[in-house]
N, C-alpha and C. Protein backbone atom coordinates (compact mmCIF):
# COMPACT_ATOMS: atom_id res chain seq x y z
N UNK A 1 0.86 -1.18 0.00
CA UNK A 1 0.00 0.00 0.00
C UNK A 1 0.90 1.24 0.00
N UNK A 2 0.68 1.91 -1.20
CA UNK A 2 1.29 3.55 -0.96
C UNK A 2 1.00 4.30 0.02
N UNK A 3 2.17 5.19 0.99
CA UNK A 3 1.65 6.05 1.86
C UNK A 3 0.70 6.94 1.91
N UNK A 4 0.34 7.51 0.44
CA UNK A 4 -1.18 8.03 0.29
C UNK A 4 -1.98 7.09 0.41
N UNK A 5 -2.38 6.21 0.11
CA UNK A 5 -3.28 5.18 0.06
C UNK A 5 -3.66 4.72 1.88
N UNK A 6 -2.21 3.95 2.16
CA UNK A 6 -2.42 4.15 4.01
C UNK A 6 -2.72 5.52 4.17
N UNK A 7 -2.12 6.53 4.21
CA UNK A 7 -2.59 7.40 4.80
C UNK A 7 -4.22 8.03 4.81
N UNK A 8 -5.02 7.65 3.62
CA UNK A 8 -6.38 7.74 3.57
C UNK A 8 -6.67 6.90 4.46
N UNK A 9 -6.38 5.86 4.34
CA UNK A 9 -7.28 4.64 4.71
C UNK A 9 -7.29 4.76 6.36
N UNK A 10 -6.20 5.34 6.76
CA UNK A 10 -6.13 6.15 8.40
C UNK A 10 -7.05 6.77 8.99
N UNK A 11 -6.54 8.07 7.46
CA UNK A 11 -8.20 8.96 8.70
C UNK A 11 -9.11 8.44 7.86
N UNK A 12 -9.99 7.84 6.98
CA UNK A 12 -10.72 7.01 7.11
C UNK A 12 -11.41 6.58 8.62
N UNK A 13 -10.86 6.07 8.93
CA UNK A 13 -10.97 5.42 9.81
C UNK A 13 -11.11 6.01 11.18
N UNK A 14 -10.25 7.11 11.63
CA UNK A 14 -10.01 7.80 12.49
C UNK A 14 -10.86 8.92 12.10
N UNK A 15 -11.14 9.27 11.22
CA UNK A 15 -12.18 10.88 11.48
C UNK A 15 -13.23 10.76 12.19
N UNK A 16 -14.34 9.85 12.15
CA UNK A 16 -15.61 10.06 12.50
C UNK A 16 -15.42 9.79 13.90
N UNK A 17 -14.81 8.86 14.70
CA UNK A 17 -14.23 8.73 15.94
C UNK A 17 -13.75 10.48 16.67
N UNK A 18 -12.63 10.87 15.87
CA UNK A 18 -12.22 11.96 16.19
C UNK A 18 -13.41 13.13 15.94
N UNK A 19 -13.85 13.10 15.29
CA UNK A 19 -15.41 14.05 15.33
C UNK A 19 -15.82 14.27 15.99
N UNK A 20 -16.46 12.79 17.05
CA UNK A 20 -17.19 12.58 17.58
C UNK A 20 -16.78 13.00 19.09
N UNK A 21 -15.12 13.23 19.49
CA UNK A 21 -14.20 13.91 20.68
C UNK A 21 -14.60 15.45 20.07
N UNK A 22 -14.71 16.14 19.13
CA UNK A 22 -14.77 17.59 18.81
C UNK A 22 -12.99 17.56 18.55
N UNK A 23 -12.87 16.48 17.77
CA UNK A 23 -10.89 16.62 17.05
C UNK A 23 -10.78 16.72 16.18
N UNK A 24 -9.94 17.06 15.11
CA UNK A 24 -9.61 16.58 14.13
C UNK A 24 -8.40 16.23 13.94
N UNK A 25 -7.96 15.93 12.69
CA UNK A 25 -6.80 14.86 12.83
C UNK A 25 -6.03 16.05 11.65
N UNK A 26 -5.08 16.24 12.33
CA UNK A 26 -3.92 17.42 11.61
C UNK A 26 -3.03 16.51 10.82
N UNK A 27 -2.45 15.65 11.22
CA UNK A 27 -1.65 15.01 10.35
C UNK A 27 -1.04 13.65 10.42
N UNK A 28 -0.73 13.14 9.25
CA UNK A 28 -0.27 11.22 9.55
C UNK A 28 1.16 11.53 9.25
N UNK A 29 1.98 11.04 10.15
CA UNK A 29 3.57 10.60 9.77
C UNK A 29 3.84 9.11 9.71
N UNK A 30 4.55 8.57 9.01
CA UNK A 30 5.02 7.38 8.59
C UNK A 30 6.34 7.55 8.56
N UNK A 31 7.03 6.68 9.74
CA UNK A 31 8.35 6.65 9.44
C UNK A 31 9.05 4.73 9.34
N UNK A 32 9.67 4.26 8.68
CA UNK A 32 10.04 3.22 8.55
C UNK A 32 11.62 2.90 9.37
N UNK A 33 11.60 1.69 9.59
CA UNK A 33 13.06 1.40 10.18
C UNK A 33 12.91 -0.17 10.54
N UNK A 34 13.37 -0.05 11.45
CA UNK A 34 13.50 -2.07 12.68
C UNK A 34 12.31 -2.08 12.76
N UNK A 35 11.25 -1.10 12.98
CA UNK A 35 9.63 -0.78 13.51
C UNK A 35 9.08 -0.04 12.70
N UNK A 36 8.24 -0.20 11.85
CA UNK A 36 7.16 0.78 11.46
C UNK A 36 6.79 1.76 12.69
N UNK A 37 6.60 3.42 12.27
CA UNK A 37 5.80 4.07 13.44
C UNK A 37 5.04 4.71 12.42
N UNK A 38 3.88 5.12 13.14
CA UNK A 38 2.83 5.33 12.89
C UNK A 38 2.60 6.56 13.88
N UNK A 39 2.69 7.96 13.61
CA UNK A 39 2.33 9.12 14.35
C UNK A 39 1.19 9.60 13.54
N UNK A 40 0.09 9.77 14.54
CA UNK A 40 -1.00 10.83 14.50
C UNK A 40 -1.14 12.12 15.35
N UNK A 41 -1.19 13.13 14.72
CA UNK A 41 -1.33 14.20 15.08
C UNK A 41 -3.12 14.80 15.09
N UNK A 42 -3.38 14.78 16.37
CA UNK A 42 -5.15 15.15 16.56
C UNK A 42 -4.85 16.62 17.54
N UNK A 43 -5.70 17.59 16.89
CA UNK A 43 -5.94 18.82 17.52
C UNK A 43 -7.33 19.00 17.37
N UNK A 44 -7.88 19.83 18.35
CA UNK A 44 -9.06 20.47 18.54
C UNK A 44 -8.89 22.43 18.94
N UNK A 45 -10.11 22.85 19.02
CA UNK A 45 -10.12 24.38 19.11
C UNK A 45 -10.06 24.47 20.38
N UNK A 46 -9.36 23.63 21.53
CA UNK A 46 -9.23 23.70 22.66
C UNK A 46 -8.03 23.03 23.21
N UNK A 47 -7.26 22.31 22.07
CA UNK A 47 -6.05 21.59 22.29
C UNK A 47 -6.65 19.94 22.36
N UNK A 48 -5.88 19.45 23.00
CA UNK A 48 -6.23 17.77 22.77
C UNK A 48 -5.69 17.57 23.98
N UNK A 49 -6.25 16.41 25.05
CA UNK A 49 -5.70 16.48 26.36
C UNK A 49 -4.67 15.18 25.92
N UNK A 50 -4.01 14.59 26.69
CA UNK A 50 -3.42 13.56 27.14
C UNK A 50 -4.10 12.25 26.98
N UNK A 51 -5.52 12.38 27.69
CA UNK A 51 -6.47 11.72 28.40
C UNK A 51 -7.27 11.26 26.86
N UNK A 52 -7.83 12.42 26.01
CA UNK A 52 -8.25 12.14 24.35
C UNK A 52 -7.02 11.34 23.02
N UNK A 53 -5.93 11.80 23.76
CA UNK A 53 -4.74 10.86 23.03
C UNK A 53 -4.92 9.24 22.81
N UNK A 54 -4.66 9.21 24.29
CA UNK A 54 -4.74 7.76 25.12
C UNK A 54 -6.00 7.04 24.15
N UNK A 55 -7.58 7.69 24.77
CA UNK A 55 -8.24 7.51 23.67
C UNK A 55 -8.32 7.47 22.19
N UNK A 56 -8.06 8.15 21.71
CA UNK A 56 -7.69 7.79 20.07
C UNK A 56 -6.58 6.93 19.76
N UNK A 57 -5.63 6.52 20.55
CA UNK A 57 -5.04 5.63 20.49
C UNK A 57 -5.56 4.16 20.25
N UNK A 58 -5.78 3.89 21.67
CA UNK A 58 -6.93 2.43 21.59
C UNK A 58 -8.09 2.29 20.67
N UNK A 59 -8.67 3.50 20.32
CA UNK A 59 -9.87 3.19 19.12
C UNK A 59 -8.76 2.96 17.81
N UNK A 60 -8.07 4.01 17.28
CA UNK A 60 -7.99 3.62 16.19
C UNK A 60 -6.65 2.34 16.36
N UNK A 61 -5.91 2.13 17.28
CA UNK A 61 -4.99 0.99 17.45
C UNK A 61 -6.18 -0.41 17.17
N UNK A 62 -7.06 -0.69 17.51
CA UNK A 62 -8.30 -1.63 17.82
C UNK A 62 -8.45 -1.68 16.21
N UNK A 63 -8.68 -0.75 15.29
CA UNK A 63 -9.50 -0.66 14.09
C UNK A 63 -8.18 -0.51 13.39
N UNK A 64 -7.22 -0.66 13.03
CA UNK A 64 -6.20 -0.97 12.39
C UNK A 64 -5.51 -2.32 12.39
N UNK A 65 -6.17 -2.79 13.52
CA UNK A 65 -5.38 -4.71 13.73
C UNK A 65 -6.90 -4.99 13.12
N UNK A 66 -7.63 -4.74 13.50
CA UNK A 66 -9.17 -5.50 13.05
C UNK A 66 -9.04 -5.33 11.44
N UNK A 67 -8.84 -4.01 10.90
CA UNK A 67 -8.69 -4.54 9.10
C UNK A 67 -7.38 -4.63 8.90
N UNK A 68 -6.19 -5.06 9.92
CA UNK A 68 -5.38 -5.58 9.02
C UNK A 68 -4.87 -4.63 8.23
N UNK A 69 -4.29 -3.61 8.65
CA UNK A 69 -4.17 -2.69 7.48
C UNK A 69 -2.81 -2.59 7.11
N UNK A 70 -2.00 -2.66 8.44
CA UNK A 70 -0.21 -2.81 8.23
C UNK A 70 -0.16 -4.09 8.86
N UNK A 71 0.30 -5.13 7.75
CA UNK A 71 0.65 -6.14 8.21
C UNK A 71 2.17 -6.34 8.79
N UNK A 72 2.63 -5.69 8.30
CA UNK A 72 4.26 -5.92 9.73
C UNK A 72 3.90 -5.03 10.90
N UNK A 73 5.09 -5.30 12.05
CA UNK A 73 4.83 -4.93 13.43
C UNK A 73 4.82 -3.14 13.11
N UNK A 74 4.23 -2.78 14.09
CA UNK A 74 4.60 -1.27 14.19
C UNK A 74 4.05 -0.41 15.54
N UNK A 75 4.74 0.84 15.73
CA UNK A 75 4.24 1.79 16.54
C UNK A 75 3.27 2.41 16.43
N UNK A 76 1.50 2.42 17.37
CA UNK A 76 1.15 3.52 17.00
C UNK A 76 1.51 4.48 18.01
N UNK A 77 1.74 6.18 17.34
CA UNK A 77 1.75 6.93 18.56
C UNK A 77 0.72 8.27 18.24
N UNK A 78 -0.01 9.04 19.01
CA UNK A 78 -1.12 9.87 19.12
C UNK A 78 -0.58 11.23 19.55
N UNK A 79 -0.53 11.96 19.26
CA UNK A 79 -0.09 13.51 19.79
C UNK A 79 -0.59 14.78 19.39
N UNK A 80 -0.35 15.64 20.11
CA UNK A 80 -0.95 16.73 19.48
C UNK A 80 0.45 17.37 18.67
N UNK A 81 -0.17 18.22 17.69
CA UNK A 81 1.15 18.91 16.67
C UNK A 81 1.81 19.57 17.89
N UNK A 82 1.34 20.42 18.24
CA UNK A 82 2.64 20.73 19.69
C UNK A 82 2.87 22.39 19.32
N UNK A 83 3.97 22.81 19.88
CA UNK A 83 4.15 24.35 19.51
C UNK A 83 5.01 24.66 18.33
N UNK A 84 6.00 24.19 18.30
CA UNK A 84 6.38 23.93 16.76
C UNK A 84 6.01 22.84 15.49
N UNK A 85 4.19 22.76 15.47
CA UNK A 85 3.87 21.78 14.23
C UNK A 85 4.02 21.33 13.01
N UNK A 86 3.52 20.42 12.79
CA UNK A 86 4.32 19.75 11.36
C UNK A 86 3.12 20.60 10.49
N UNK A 87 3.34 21.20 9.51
CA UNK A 87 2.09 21.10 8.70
C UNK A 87 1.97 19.85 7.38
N UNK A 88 1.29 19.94 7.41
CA UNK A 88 0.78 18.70 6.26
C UNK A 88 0.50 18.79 4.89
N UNK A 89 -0.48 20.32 5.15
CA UNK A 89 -1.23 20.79 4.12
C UNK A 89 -1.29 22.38 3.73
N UNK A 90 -1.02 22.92 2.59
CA UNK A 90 -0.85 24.37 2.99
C UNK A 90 -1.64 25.27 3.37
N UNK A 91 -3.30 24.69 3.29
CA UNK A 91 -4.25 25.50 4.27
C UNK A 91 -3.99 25.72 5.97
N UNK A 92 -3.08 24.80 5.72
CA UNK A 92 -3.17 24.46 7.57
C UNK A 92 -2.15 26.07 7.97
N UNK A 93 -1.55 25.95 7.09
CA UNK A 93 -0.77 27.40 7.24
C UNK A 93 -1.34 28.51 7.48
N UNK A 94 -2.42 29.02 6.99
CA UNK A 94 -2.98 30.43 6.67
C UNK A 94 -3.06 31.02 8.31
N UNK A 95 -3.81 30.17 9.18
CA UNK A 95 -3.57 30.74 10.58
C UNK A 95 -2.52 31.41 10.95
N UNK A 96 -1.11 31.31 10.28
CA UNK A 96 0.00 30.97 10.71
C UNK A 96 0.74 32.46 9.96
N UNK A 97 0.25 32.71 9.23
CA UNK A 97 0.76 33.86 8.81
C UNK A 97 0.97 35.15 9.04
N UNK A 98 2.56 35.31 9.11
CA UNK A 98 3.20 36.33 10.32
C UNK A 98 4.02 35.92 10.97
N UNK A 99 4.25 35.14 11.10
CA UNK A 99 4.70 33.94 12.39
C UNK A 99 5.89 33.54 11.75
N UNK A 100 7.30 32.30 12.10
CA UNK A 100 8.35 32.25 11.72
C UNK A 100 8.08 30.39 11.17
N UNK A 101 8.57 29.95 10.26
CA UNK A 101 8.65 28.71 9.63
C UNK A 101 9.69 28.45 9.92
N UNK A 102 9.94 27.34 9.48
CA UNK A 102 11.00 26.51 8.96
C UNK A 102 10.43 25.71 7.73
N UNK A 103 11.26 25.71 6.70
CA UNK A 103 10.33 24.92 5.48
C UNK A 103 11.47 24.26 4.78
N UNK A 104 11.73 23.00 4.22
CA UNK A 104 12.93 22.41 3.89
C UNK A 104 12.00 21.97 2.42
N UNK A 105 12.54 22.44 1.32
CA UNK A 105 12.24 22.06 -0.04
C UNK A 105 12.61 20.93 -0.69
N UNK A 106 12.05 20.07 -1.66
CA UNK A 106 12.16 18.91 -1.91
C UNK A 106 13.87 19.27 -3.18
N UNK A 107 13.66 20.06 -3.84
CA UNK A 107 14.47 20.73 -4.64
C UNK A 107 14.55 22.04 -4.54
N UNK A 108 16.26 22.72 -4.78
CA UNK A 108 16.65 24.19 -5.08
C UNK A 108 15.73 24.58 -5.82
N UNK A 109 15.59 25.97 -5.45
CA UNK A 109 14.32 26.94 -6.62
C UNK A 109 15.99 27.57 -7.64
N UNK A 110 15.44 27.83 -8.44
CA UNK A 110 16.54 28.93 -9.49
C UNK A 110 16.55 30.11 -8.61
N UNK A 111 15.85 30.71 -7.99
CA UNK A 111 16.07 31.91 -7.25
C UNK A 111 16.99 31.73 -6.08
N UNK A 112 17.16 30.41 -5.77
CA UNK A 112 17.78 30.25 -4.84
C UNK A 112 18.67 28.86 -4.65
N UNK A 113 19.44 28.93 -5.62
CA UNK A 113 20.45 28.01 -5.59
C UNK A 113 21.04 27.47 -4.78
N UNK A 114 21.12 25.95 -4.46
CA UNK A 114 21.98 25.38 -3.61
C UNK A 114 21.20 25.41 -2.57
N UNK A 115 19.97 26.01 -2.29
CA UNK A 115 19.66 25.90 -0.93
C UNK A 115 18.32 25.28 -0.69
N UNK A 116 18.07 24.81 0.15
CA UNK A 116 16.99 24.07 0.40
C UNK A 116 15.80 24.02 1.51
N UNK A 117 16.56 24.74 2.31
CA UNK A 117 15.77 25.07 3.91
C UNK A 117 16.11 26.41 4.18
N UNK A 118 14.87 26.71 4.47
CA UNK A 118 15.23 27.91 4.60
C UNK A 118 14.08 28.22 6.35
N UNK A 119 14.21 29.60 7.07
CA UNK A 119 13.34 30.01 7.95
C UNK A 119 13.22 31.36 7.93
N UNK A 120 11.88 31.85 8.36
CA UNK A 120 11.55 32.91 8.01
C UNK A 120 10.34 33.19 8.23
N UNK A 121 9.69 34.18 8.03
CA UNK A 121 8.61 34.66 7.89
C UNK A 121 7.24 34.32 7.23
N UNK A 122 6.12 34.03 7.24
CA UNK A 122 5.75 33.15 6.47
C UNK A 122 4.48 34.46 5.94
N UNK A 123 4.74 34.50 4.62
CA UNK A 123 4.01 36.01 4.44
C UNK A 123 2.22 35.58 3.93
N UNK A 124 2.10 34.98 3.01
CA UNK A 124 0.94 34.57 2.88
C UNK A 124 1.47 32.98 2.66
N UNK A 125 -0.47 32.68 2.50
CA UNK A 125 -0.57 31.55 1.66
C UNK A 125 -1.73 31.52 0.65
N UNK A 126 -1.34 31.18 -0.49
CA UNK A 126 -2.10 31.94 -1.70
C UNK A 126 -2.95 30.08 -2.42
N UNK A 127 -3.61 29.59 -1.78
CA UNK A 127 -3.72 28.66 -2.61
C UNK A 127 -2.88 27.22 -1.97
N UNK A 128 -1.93 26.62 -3.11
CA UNK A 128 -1.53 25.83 -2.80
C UNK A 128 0.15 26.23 -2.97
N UNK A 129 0.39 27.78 -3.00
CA UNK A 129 1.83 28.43 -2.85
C UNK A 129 1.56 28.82 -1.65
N UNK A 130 3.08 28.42 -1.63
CA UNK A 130 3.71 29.29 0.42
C UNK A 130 4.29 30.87 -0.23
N UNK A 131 4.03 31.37 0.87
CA UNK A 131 5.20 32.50 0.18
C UNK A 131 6.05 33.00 1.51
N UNK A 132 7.63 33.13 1.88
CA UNK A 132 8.12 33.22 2.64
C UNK A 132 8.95 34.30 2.40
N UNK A 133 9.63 34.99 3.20
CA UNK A 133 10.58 35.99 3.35
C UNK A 133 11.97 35.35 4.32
N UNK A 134 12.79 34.87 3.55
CA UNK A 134 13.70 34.03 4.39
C UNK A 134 14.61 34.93 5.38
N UNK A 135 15.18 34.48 6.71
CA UNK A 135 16.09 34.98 7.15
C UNK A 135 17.33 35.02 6.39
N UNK A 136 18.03 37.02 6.53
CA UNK A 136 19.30 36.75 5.65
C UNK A 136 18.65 37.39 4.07
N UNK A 137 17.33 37.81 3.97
CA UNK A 137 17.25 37.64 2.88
C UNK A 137 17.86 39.30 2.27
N UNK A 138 17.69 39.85 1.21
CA UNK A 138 18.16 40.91 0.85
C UNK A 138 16.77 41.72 0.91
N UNK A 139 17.13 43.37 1.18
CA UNK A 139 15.67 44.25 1.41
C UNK A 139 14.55 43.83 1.22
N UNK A 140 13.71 43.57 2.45
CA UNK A 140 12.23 43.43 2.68
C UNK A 140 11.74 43.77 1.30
N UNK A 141 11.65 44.83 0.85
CA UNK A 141 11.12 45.51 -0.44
C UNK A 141 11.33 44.73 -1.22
N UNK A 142 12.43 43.88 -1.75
CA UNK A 142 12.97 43.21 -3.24
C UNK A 142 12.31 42.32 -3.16
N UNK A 143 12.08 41.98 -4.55
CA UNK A 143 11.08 40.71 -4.94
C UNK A 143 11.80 39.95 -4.68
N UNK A 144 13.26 39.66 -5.04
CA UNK A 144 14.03 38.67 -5.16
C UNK A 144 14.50 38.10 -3.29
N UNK A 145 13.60 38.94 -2.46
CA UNK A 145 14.20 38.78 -1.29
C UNK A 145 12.33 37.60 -0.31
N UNK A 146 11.57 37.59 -1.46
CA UNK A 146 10.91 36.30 -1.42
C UNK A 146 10.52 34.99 -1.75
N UNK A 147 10.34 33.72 -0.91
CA UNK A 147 10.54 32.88 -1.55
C UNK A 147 8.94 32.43 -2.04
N UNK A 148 8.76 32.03 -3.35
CA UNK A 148 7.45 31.57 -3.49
C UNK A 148 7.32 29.52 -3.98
N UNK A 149 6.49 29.15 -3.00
CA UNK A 149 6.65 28.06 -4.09
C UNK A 149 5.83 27.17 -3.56
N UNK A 150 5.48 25.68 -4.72
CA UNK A 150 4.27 25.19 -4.44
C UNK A 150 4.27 24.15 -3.58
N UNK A 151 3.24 23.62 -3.06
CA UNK A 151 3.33 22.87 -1.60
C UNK A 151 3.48 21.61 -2.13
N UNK A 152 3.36 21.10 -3.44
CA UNK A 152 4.51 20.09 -3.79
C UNK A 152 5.87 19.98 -3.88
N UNK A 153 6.04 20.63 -4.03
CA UNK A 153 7.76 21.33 -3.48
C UNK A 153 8.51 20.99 -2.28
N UNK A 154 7.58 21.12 -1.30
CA UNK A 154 7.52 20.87 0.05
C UNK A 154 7.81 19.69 0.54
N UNK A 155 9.08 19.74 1.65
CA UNK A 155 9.38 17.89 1.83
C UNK A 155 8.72 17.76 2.98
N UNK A 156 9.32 19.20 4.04
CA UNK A 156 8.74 19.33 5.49
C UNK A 156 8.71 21.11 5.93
N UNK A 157 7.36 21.19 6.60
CA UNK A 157 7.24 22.53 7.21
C UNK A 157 6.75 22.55 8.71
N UNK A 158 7.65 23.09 9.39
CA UNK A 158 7.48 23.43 10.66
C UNK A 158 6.88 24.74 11.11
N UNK A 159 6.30 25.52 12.31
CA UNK A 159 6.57 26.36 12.73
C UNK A 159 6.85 26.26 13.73
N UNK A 160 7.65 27.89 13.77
CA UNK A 160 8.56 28.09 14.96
C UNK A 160 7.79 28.78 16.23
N UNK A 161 8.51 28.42 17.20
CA UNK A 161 8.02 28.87 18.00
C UNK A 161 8.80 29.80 19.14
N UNK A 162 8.50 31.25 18.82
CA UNK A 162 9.45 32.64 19.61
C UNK A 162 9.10 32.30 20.79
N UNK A 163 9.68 32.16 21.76
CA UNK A 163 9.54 32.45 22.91
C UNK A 163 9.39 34.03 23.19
N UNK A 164 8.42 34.84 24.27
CA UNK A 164 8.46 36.10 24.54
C UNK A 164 9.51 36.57 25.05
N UNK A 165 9.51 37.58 25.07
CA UNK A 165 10.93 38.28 25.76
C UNK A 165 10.29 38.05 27.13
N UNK A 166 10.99 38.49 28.36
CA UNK A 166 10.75 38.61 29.32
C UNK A 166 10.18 40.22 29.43
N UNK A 167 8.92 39.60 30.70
CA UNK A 167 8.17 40.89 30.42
C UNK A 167 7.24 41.57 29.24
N UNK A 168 6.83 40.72 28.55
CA UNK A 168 6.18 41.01 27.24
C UNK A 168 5.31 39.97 27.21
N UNK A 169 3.95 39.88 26.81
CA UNK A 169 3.00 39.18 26.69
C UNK A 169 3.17 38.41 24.95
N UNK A 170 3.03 36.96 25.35
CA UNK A 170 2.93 35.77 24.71
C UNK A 170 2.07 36.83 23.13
N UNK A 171 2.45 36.02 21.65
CA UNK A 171 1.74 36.29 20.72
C UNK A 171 0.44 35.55 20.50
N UNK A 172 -0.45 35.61 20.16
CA UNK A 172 -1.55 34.57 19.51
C UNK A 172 -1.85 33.70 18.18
């Protein structure tokens, strides 16, 4: 089974469950090795406790041996994306704009040779383009001092997370 293919067949499985907590499911990681793991990422508009983890664990752990879906051994693990999250999808971004990335490209752009990761600013999101303002970059003003590009492009995107200065109230 292709990782798109598992990965449907996941939240498949896991959405209406997670619905039914007031969750949704932010994102599937698949990592391979000695162990298959299996990370789910579930958030809600209130966070995700510990206690709803645990739970979505055992439901969808239960409904993944029942169809048999990865037949070699593996990890499941349940979490929330956390303060620096993975994004998945580039809608998931738009909240996010203003705020600092990290974004590692599958390939160099021509605008930006040799390089591949970059962090920065994350200025819009237009669709299914990111558009970033990298640290380091040349005058705010210059076109050439943004990065644009499409979320197939994309290997992995994080955001960052500033800590406040001391004495200064947290951002939203």
């Amino acid at each position: 089974m292709t990782k798109q293919a598992l990965d449907a067949t996941i939240a498949d499985m896991a959405g209406p469950f997670l619905a039914s907590l007031g969750l949704e499911l932010w994102g599937i990681e698949l990592s391979y090795g000695g162990r298959t793991v299996v990370r789910l990422f579930v958030d809600g508009p209130e966070g995700v406790t510990i206690d709803q983890c645990a739970e979505v664990s055992r439901h969808v752990g239960l409904a993944l041996e029942v169809e048999d879906v990865i037949s070699s051994a593996y990890v499941l693990e349940v979490s929330s994306p956390g303060l620096e999250r993975p994004f998945f999808r580039a809608e998931q971004m738009s909240p996010y704009v203003g705020r600092q990335i990290e974004l590692t490209l599958i390939d160099p752009t021509p605008e930006w040779p040799g390089r591949r990761k970059f962090r920065g600013e994350l200025l819009a999101v237009e669709g299914d383009t990111v558009v970033l303002r990298p640290e380091g970059a040349p005058a705010p003003e210059a076109e050439e001092a943004v990065l644009r590009t499409s979320w197939q492009g994309v290997r992995k995107a994080n955001l960052i997370h500033v800590f406040p200065e001391p004495g200064h109230k947290p951002r939203r």
